[in-house]
N, C-alpha and C. Protein backbone atom coordinates (compact mmCIF):
# COMPACT_ATOMS: atom_id res chain seq x y z
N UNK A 1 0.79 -1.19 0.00
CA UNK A 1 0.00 0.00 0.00
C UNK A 1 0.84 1.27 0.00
N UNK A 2 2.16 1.52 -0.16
CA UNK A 2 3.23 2.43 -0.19
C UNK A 2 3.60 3.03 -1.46
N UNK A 3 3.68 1.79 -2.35
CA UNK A 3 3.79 2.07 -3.55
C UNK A 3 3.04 2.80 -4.21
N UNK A 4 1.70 2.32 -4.52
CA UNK A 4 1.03 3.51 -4.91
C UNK A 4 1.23 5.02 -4.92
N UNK A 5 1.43 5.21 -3.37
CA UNK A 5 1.80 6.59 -2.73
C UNK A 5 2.95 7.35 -3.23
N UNK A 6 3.49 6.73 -3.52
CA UNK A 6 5.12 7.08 -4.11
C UNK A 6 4.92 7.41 -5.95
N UNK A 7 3.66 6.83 -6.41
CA UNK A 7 3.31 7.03 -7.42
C UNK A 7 2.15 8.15 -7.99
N UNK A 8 2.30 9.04 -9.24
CA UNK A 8 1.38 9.90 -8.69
C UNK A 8 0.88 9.44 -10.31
N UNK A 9 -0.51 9.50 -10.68
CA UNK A 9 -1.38 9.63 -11.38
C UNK A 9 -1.07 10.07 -13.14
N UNK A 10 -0.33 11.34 -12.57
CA UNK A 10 -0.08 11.79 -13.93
C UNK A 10 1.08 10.95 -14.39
N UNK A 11 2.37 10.59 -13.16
CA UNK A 11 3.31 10.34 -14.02
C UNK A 11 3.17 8.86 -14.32
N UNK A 12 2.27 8.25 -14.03
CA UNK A 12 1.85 7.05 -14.82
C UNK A 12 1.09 6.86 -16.12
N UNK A 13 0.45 7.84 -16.40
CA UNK A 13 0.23 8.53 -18.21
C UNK A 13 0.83 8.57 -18.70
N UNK A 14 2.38 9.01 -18.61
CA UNK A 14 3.73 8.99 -19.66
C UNK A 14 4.09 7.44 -19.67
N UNK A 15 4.21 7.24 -21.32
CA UNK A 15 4.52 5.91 -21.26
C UNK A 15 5.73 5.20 -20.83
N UNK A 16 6.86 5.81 -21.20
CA UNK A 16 7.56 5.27 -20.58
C UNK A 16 8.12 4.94 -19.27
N UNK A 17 7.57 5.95 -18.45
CA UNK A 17 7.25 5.34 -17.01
C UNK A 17 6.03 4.95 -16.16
N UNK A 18 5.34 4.27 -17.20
CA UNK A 18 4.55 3.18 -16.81
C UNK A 18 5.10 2.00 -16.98
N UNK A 19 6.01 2.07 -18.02
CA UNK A 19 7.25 0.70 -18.60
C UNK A 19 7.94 0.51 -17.43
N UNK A 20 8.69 1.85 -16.47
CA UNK A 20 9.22 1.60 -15.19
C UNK A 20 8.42 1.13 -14.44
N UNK A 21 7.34 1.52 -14.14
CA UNK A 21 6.34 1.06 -13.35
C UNK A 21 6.07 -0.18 -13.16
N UNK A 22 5.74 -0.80 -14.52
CA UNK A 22 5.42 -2.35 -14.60
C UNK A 22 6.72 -3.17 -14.05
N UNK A 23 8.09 -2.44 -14.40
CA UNK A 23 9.44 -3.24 -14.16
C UNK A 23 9.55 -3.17 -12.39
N UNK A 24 8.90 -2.13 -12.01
CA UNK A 24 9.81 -1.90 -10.31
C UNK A 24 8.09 -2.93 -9.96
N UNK A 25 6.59 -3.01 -9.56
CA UNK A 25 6.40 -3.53 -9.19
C UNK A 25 6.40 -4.88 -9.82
N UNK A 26 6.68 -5.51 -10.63
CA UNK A 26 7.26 -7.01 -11.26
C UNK A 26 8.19 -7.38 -10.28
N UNK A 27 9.11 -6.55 -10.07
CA UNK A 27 10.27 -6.96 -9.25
C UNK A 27 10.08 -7.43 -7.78
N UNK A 28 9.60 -6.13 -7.31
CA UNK A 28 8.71 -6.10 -5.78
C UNK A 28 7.92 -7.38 -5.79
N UNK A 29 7.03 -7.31 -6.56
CA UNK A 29 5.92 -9.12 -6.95
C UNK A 29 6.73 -10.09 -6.86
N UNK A 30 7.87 -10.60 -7.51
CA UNK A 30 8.56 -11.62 -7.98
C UNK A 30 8.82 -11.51 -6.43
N UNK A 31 9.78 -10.58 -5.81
CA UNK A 31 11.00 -11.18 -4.61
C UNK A 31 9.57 -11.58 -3.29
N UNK A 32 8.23 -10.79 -3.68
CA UNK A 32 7.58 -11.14 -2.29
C UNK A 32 7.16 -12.23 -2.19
N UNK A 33 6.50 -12.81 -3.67
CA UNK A 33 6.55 -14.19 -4.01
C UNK A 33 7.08 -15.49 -3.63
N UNK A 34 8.61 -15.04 -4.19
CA UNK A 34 9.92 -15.94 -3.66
C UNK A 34 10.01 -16.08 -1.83
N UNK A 35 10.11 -14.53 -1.36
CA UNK A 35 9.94 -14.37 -0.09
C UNK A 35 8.92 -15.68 0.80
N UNK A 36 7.69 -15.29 0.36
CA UNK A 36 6.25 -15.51 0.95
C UNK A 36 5.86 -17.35 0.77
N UNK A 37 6.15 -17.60 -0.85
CA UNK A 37 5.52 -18.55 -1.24
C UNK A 37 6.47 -19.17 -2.17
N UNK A 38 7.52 -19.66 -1.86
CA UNK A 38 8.84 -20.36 -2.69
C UNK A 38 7.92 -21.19 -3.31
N UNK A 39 7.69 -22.26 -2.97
CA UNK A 39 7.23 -23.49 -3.31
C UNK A 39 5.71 -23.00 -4.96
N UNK A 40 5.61 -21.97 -4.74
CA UNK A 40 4.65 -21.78 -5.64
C UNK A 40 4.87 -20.29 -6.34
N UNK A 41 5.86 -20.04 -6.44
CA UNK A 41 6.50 -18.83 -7.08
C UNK A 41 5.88 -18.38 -8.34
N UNK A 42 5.58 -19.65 -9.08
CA UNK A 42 5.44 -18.84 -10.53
C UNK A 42 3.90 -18.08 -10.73
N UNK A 43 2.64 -18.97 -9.94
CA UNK A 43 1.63 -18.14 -9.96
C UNK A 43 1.74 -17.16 -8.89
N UNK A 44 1.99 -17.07 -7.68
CA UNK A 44 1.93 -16.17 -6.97
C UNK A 44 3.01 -14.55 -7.47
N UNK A 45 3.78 -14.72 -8.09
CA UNK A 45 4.18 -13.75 -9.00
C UNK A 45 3.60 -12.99 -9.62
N UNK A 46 2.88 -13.52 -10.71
CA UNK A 46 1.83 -12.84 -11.21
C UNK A 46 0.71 -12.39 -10.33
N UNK A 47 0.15 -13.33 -9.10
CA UNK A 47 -0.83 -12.70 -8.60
C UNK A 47 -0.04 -11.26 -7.52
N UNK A 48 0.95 -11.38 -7.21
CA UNK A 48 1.46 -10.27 -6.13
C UNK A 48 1.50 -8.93 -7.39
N UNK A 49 2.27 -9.02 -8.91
CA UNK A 49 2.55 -8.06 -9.76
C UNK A 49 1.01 -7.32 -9.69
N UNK A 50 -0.23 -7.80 -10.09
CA UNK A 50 -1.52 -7.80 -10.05
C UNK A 50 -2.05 -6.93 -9.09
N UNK A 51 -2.02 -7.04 -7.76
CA UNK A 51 -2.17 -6.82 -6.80
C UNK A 51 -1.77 -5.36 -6.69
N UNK A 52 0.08 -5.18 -6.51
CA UNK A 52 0.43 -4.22 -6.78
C UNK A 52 0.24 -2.99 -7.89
N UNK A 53 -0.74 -3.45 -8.68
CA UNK A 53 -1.09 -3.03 -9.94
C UNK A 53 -1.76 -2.00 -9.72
N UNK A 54 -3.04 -2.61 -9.50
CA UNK A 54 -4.53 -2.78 -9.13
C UNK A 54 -4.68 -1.43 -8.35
N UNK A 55 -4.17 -0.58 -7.63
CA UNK A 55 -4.50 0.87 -6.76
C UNK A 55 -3.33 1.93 -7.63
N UNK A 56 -2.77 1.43 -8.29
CA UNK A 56 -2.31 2.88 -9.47
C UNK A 56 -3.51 2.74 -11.01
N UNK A 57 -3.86 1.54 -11.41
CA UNK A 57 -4.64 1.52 -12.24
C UNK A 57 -5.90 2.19 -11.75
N UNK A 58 -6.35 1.85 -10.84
CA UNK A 58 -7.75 2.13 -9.96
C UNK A 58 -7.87 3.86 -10.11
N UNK A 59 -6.81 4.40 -9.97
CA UNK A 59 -6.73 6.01 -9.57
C UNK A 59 -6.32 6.42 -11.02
N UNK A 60 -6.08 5.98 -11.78
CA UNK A 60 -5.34 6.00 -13.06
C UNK A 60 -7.25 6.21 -14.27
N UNK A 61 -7.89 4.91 -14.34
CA UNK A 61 -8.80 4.95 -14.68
C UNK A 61 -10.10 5.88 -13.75
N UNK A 62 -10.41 6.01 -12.76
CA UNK A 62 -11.02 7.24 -11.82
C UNK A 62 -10.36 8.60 -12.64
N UNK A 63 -9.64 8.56 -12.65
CA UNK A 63 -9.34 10.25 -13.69
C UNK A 63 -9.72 10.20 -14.94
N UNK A 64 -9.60 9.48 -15.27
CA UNK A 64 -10.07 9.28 -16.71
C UNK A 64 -11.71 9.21 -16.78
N UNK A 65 -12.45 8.30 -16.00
CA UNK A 65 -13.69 8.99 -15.85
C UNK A 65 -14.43 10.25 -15.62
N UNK A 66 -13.60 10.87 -14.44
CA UNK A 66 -13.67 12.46 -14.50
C UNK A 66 -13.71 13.43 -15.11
N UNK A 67 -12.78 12.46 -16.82
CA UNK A 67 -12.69 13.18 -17.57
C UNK A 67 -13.97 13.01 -18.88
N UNK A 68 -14.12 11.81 -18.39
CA UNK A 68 -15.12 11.37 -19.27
C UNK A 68 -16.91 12.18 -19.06
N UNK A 69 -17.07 12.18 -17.60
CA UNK A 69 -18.17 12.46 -17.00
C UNK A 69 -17.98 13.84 -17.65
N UNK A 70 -17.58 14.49 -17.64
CA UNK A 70 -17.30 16.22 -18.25
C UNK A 70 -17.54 16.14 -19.28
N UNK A 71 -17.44 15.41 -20.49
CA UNK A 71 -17.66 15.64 -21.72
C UNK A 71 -19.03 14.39 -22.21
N UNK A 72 -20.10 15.14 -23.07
CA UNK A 72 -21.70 15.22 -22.69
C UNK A 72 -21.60 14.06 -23.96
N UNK A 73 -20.28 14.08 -25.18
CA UNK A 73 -20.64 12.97 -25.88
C UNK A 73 -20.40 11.54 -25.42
N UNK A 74 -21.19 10.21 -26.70
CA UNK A 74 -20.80 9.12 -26.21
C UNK A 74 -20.54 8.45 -27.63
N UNK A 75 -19.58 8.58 -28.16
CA UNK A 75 -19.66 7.33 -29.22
C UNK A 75 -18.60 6.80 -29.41
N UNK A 76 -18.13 5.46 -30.15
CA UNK A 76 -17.09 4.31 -30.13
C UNK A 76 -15.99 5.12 -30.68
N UNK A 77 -16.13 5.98 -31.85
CA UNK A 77 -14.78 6.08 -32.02
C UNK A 77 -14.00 7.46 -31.11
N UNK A 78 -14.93 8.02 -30.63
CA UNK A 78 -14.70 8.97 -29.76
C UNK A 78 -14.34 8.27 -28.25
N UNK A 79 -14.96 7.25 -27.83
CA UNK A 79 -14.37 6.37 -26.60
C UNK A 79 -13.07 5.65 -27.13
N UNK A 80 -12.35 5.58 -27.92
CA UNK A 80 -11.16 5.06 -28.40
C UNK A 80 -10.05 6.37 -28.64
N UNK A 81 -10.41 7.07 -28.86
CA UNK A 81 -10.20 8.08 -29.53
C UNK A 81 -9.40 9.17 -27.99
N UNK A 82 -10.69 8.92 -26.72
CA UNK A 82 -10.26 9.86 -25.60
C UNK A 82 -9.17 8.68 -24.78
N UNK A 83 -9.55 7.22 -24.68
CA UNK A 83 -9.01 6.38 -24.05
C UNK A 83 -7.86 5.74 -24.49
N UNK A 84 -7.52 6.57 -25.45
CA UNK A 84 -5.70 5.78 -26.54
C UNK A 84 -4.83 5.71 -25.37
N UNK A 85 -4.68 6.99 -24.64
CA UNK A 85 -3.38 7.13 -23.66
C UNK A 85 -3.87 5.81 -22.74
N UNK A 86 -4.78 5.76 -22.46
CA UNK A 86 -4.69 4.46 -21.60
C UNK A 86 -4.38 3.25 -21.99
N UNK A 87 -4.73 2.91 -23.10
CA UNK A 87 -4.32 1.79 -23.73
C UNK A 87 -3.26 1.18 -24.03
N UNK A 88 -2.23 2.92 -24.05
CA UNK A 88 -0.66 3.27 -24.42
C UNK A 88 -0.35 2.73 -22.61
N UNK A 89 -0.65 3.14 -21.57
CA UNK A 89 -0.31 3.04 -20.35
C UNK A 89 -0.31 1.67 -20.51
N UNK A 90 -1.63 0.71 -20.49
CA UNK A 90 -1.64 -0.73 -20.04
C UNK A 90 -0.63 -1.79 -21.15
N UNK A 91 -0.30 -1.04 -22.39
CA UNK A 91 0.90 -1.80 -23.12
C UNK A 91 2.13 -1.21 -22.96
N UNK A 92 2.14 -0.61 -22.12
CA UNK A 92 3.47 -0.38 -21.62
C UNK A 92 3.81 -0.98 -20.45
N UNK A 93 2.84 -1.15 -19.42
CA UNK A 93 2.82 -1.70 -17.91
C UNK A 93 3.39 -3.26 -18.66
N UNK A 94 2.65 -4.15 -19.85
CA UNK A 94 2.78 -4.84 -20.10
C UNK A 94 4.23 -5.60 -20.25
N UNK A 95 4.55 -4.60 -21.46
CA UNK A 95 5.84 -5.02 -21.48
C UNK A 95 6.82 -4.37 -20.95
N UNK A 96 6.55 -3.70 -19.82
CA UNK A 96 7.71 -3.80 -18.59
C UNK A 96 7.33 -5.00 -18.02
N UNK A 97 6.21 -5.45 -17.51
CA UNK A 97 6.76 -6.71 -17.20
C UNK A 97 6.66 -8.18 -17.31
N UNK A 98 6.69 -7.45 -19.07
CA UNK A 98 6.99 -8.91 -19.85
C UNK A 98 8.81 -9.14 -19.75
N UNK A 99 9.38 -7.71 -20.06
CA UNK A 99 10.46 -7.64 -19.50
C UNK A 99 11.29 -7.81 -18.83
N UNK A 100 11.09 -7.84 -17.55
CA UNK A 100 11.07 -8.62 -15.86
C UNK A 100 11.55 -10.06 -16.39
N UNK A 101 10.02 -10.48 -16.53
CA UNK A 101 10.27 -12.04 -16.75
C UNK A 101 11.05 -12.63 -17.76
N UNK A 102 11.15 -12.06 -18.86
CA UNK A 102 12.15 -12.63 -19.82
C UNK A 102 13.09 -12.43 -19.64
N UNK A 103 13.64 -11.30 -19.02
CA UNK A 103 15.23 -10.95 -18.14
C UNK A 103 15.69 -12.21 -17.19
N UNK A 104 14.56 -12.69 -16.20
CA UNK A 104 14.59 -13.67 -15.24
C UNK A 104 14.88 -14.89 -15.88
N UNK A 105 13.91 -14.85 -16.84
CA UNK A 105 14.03 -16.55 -17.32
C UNK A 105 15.69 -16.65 -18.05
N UNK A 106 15.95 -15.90 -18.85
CA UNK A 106 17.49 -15.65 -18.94
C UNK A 106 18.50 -15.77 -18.60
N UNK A 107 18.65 -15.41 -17.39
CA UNK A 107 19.41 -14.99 -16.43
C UNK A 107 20.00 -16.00 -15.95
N UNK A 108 18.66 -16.60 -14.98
CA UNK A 108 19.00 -17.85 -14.38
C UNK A 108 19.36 -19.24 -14.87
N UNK A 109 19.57 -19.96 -14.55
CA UNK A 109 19.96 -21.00 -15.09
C UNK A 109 18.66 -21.70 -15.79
N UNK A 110 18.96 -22.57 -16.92
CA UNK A 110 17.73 -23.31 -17.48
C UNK A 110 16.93 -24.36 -15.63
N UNK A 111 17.51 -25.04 -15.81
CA UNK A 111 16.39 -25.85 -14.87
C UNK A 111 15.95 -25.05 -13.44
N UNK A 112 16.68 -23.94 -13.44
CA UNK A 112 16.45 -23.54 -12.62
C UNK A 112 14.78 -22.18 -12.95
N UNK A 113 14.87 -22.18 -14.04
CA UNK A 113 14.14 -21.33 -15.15
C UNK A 113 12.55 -22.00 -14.89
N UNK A 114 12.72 -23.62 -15.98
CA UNK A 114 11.82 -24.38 -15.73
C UNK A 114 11.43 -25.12 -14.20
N UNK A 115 12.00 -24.95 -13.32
CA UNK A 115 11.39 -25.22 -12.03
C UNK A 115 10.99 -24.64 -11.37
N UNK A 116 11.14 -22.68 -11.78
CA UNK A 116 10.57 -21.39 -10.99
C UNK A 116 9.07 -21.29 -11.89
N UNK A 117 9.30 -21.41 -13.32
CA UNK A 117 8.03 -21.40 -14.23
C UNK A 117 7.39 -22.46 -14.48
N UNK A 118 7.22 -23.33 -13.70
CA UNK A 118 7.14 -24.78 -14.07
C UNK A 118 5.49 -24.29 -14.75
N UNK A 119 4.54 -23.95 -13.86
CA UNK A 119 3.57 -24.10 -14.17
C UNK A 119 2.54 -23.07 -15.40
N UNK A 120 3.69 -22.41 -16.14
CA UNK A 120 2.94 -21.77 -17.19
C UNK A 120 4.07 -22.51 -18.41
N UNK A 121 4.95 -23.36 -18.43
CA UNK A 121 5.62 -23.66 -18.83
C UNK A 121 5.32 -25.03 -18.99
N UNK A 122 4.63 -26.27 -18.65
CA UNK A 122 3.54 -27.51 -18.68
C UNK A 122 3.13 -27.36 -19.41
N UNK A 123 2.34 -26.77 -20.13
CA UNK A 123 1.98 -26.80 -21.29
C UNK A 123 2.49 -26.83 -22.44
N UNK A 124 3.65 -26.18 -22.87
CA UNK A 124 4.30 -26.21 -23.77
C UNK A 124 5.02 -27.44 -23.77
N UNK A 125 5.69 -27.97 -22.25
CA UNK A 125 6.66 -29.34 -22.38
C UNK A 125 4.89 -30.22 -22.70
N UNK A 126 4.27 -30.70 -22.06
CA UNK A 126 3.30 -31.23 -22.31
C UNK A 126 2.54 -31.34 -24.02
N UNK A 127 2.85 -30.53 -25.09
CA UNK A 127 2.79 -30.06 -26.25
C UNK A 127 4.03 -31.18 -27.20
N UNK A 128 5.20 -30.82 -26.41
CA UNK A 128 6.11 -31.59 -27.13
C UNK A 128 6.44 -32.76 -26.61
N UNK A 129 5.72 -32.98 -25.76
CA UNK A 129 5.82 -34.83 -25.30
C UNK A 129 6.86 -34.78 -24.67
């Protein structure tokens, strides 16, 4: 609940530090993960990144309604049209931390790779027999 705080609204609109954004809480997610829940690291990762997400997005989209409620039109290409920057925000959050993880999986050693990701990674060994 800190993080957020340390984060302010606007400067999560600029894309490229929403790219930081996604990279510093990925990181924070991953080690509380490891910390908290070794034995089950690879989903609880994603669910801690999520988590941490979830109250800058929350305040992120709330402004954007504010902004929306102010203006009296409503149509599709005009709701695409006011909501681009956000879209730009959530593919950037993305691949910061798609980033994260492909840095990680890298990094570390292979079996050590497939035994932290085991379980989004089953499928694919499961694929090739």
């Amino acid at each position: 609940m800190v993080l957020e705080q340390l984060v302010k609204v606007r400067w999560l609109e600029k894309k490229e530090h929403s790219f930081l954004i996604g990279m510093v809480y990925t990181i924070v997610g991953m080690l509380s993960a490891y910390l908290v829940f070794s034995a089950s690291f690879d989903l609880m990762s994603f669910a801690f990144t999520s988590i941490l997400l979830i109250p800058s997005l929350a305040m992120l989209l709330k402004l954007e309604e504010n902004i929306e409620i102010r203006e009296r039109k409503l149509s599709l290409p005009m709701l695409f049209k006011d909501h681009w920057d956000i879209f730009k925000v959530y593919l950037s959050l993305f691949l910061g931390i798609f980033f994260v993880y492909a840095a990680v999986a890298f990094i570390i050693p292979t079996a050590s790779s497939e035994q932290l990701f085991r379980t989004q990674l089953a499928p694919i060994f499961g694929l090739r027999g």
